[in-house]
C-alpha atoms as a PDB file:
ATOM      1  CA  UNK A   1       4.360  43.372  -7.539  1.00  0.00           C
ATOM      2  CA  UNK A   2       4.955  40.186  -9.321  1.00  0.00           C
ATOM      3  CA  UNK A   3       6.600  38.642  -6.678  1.00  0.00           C
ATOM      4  CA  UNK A   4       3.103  38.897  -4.678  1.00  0.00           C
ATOM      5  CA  UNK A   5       1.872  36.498  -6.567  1.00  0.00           C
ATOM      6  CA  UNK A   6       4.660  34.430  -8.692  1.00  0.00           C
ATOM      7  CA  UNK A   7       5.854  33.377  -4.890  1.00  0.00           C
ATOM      8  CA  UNK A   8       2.492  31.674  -3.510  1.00  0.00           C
ATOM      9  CA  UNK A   9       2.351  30.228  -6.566  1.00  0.00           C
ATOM     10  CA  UNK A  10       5.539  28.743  -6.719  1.00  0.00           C
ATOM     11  CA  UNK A  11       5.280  27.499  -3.162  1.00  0.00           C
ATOM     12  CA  UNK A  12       1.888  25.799  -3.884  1.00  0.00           C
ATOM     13  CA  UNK A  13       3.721  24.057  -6.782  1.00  0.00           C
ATOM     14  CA  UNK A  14       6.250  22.920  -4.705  1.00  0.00           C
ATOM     15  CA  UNK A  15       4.168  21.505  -2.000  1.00  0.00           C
ATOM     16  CA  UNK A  16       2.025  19.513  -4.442  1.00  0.00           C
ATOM     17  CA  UNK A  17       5.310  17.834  -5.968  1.00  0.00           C
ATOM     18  CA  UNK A  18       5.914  17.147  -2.333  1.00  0.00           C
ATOM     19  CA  UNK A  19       2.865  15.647  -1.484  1.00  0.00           C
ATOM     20  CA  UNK A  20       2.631  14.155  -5.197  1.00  0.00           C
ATOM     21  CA  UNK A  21       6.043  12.065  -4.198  1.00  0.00           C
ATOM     22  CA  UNK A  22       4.964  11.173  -0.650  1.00  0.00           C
ATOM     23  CA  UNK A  23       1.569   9.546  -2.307  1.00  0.00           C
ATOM     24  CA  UNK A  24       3.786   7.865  -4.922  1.00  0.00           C
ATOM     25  CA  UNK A  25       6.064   6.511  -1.885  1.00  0.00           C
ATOM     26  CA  UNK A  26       3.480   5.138  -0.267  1.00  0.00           C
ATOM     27  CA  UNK A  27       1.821   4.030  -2.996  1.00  0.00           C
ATOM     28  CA  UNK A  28       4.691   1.517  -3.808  1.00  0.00           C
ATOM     29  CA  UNK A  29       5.519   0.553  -0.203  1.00  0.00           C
ATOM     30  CA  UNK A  30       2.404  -0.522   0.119  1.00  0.00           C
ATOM     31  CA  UNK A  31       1.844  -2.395  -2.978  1.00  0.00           C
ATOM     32  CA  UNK A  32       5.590  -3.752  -2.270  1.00  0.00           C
ATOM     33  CA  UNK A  33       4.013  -4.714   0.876  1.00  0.00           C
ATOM     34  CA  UNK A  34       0.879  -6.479  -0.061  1.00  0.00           C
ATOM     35  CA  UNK A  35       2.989  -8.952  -2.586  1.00  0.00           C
ATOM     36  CA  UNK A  36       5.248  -9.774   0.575  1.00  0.00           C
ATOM     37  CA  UNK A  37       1.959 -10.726   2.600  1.00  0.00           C
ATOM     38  CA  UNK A  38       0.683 -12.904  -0.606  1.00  0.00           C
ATOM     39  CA  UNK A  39       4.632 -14.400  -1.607  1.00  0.00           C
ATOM     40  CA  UNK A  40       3.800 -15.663   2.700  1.00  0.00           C
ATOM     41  CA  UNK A  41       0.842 -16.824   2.352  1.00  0.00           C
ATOM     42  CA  UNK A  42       1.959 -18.638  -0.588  1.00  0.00           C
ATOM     43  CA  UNK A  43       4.839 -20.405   1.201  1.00  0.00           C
ATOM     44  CA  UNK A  44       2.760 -20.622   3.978  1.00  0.00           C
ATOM     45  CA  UNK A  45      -0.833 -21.432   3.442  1.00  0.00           C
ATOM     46  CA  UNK A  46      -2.389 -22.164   6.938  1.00  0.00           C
ATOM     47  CA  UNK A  47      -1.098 -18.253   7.969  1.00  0.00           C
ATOM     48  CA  UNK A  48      -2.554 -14.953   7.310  1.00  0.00           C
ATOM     49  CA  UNK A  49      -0.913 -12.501   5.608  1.00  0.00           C
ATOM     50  CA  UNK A  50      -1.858 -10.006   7.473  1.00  0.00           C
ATOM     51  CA  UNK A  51       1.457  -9.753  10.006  1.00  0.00           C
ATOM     52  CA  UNK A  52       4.074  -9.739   7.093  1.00  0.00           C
ATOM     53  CA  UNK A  53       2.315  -6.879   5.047  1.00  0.00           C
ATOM     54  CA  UNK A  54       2.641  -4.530   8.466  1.00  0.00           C
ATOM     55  CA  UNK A  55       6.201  -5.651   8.872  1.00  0.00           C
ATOM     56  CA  UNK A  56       6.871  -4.180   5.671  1.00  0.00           C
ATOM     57  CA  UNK A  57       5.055  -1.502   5.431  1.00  0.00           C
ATOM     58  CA  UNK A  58       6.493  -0.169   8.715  1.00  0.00           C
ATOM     59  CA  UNK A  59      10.108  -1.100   7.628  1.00  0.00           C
ATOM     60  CA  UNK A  60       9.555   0.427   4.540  1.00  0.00           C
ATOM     61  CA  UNK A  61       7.466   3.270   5.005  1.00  0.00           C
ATOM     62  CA  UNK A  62       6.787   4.511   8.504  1.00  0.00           C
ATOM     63  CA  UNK A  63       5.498   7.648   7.642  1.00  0.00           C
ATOM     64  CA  UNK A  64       1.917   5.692   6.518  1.00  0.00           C
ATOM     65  CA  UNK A  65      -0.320   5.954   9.370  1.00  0.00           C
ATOM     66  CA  UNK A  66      -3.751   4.065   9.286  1.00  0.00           C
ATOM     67  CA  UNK A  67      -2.883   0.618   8.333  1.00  0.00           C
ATOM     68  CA  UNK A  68      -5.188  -1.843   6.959  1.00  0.00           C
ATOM     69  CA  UNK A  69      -4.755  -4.920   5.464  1.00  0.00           C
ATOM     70  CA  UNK A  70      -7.658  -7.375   4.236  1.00  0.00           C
ATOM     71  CA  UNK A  71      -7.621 -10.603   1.944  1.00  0.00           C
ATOM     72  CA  UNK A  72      -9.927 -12.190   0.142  1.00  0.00           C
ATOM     73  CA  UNK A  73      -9.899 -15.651  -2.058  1.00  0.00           C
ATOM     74  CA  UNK A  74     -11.762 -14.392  -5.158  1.00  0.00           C
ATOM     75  CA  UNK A  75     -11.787 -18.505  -6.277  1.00  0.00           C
ATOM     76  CA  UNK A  76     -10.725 -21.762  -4.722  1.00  0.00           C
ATOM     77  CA  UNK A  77      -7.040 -20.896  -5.774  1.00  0.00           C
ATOM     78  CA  UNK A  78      -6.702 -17.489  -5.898  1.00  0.00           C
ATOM     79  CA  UNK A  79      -5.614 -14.957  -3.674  1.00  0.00           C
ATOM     80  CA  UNK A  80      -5.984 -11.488  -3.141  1.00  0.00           C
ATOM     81  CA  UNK A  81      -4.000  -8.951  -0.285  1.00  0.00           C
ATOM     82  CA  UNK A  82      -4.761  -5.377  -0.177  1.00  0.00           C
ATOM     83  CA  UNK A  83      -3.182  -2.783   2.141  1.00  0.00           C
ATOM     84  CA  UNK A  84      -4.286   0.713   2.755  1.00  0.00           C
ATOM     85  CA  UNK A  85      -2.995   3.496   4.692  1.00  0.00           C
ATOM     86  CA  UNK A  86      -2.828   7.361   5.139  1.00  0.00           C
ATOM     87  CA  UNK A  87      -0.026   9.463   4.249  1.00  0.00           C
ATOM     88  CA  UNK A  88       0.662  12.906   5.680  1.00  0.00           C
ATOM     89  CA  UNK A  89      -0.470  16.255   4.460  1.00  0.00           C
ATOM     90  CA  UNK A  90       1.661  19.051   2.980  1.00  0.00           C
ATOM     91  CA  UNK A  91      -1.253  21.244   3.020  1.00  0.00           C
ATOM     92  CA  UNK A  92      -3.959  21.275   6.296  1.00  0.00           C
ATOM     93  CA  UNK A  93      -7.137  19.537   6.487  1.00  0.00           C
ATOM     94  CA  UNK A  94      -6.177  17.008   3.342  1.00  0.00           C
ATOM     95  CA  UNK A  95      -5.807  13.341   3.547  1.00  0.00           C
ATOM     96  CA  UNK A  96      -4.809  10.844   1.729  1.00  0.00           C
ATOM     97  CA  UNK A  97      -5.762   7.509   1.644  1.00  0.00           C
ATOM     98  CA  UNK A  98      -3.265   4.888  -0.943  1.00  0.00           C
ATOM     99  CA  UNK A  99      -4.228   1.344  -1.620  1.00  0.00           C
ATOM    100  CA  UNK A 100      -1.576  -1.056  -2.663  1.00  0.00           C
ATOM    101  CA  UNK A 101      -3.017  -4.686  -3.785  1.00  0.00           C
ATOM    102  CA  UNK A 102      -1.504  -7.941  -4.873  1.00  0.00           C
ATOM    103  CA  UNK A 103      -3.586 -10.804  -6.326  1.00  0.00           C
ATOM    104  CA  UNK A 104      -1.751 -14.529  -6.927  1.00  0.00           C
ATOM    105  CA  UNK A 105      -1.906 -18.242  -7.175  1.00  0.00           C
ATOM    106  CA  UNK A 106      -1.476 -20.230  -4.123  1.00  0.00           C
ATOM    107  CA  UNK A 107      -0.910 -24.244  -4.446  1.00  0.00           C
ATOM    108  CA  UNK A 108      -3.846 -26.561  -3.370  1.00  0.00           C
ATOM    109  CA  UNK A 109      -2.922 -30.026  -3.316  1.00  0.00           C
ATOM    110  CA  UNK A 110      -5.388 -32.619  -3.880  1.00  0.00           C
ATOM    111  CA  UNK A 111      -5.667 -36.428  -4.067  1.00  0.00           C
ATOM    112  CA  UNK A 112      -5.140 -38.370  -7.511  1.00  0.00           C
ATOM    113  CA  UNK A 113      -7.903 -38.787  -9.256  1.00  0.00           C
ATOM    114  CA  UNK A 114     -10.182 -35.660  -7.683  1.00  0.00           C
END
């Protein structure tokens, strides 16, 4: 009788520490990949960073479905990359959605005396 219920039980622990890691996973790839889109935009202002952050994501993480990646220059010298994505479900009809986001300098050069 108390294996009725001690084994759903144990089961729905063990999926959420699944799912619990997955989110974590993607959680980190995707914050891992929103500092490689800023670190390229910072070597490289005129691009976006927009192609790097996907490159890394999907090296790093494949499993995160859903990509989206925006920037934004809060100030003049300033900028901010954020990635977002969908990882799967352990359990049916859940999703997830993870945000990773990076926010750094970037280099303006000016004239002497402005």
């Amino acid at each position: 009788m108390q294996a009725i219920v001690l084994v759903p039980l144990t089961l729905l622990l063990l999926f959420a520490i699944v799912q619990f890691s997955v989110a974590w996973c993607a959680k980190l790839a995707l914050t891992a990949a929103a500092e490689d889109g800023l670190r390229y935009t910072q070597t490289n202002p005129t691009r976006a960073p927009e192609s790097s952050a996907v490159q890394s994501v999907t090296s790093n993480a494949g499993f995160v479905s859903g990509l989206t990646v925006t920037s934004q220059r809060p100030s003049v010298d300033r900028l901010t990359v954020t990635v977002r994505g969908q990882v799967p479900a352990a359990f049916p009809g859940f999703s997830w959605t993870i945000t990773g986001t990076a926010t750094g300098p970037l280099e303006i050069f000016r004239p002497q005396g402005r």
